[in-house]
C-alpha atoms as a PDB file:
ATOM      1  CA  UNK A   1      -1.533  -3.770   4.805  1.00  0.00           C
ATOM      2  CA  UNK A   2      -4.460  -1.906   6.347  1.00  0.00           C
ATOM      3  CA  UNK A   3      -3.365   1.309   4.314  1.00  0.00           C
ATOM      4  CA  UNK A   4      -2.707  -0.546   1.307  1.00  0.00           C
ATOM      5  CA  UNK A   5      -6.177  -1.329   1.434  1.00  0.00           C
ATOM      6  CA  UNK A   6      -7.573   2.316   1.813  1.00  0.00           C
ATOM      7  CA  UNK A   7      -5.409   4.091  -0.767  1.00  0.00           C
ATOM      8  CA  UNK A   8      -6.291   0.790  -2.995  1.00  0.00           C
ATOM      9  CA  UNK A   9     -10.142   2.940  -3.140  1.00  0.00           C
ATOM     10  CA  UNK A  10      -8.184   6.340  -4.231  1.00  0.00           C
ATOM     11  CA  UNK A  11      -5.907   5.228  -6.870  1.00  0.00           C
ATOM     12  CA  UNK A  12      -5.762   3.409 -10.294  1.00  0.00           C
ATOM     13  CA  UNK A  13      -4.402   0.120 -10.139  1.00  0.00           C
ATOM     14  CA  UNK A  14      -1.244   0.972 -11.778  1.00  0.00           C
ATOM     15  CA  UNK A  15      -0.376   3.801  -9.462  1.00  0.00           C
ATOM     16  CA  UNK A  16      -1.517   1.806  -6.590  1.00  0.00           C
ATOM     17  CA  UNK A  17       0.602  -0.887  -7.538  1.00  0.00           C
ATOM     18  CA  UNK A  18       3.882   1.146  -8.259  1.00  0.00           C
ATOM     19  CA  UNK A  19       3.248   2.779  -4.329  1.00  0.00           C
ATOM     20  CA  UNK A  20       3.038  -1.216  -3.025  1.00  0.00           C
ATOM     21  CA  UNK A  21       5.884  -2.220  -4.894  1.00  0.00           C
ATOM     22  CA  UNK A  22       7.725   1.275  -3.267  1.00  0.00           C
ATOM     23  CA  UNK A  23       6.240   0.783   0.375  1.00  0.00           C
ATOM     24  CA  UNK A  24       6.910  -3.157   0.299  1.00  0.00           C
ATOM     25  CA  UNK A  25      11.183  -2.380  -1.046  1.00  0.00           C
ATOM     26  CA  UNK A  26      11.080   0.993   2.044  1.00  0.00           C
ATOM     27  CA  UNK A  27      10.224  -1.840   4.384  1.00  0.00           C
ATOM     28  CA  UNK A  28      12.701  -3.891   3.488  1.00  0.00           C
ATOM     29  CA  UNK A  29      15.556  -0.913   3.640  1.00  0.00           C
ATOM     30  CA  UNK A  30      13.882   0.483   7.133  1.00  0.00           C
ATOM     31  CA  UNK A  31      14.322  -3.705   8.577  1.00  0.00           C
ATOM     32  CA  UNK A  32      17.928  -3.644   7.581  1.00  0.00           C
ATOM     33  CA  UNK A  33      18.938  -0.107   8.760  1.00  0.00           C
ATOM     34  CA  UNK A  34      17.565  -1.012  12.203  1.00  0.00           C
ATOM     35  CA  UNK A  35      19.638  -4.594  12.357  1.00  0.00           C
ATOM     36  CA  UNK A  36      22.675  -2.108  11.588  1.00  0.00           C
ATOM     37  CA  UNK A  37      21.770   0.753  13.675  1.00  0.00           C
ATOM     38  CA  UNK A  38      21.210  -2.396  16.432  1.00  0.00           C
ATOM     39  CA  UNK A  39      24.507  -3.576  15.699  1.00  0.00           C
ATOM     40  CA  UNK A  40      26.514   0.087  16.432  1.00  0.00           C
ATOM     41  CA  UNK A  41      24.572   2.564  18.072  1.00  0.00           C
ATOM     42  CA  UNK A  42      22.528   0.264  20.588  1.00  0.00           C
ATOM     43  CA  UNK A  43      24.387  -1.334  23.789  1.00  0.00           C
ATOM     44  CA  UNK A  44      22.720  -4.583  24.414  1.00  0.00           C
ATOM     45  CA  UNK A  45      21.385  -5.365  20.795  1.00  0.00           C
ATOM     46  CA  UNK A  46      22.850  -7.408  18.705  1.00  0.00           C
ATOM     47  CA  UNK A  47      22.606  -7.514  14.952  1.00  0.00           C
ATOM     48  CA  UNK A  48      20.823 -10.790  13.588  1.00  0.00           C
ATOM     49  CA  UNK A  49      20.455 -11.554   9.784  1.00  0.00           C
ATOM     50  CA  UNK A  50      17.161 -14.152  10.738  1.00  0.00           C
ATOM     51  CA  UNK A  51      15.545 -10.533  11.348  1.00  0.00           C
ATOM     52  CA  UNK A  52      16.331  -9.000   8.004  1.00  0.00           C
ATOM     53  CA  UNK A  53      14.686 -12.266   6.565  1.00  0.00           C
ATOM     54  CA  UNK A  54      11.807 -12.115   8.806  1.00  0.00           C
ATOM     55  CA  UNK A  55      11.339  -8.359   7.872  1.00  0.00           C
ATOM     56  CA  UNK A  56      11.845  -8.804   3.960  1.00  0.00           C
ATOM     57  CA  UNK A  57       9.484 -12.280   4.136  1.00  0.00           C
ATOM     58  CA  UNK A  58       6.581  -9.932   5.807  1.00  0.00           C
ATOM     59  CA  UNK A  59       6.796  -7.396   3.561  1.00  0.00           C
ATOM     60  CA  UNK A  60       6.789  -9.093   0.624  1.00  0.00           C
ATOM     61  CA  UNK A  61       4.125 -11.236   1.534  1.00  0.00           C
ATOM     62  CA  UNK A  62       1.752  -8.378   2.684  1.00  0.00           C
ATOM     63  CA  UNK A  63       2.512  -7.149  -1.032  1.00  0.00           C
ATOM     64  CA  UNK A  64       1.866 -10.565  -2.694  1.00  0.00           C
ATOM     65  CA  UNK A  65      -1.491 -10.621  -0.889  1.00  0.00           C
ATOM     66  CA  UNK A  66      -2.272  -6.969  -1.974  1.00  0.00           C
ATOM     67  CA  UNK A  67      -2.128  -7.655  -5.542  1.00  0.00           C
ATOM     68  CA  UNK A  68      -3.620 -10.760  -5.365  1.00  0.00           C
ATOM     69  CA  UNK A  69      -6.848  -9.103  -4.133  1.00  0.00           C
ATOM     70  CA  UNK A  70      -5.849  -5.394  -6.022  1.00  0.00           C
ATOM     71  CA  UNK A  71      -7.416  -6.016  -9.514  1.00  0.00           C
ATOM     72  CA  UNK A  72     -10.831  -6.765  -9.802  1.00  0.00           C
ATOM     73  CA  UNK A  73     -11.942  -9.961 -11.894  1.00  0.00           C
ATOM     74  CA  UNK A  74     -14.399  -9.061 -14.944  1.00  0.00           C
ATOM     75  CA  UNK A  75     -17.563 -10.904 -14.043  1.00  0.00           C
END
């Protein structure tokens, strides 16, 4: 989120939104290759599908609250 809101500053909306959109669906991936890497390459861990969900619900929220502050009302 915090970087979101620094490269918000560098980019035009539209390219800022299309790197959201890109970071928000690469945390999504990254939460589900760690349940499965969890699952067979890590004694002790077990895979849980409640911790995809929690990973996807973050990121997508952090994203919903990016854009929803990203474009600047006209006064």
């Amino acid at each position: 989120m915090l970087w979101g809101l620094y490269v918000r500053k560098t980019y035009p909306y539209a390219v800022w939104f299309k790197k959201m959109l890109i970071a928000a669906l690469f945390s999504i991936l990254l939460g589900v290759a760690l349940e499965y890497v969890q699952r067979y390459f890590i004694p002790g861990r077990s895979f849980d599908v409640k911790d995809i969900v929690a990973d996807a619900v973050g990121a997508v929220t952090i994203f919903l609250l990016l854009i929803s502050t990203g474009r600047k009302k006209p006064l």
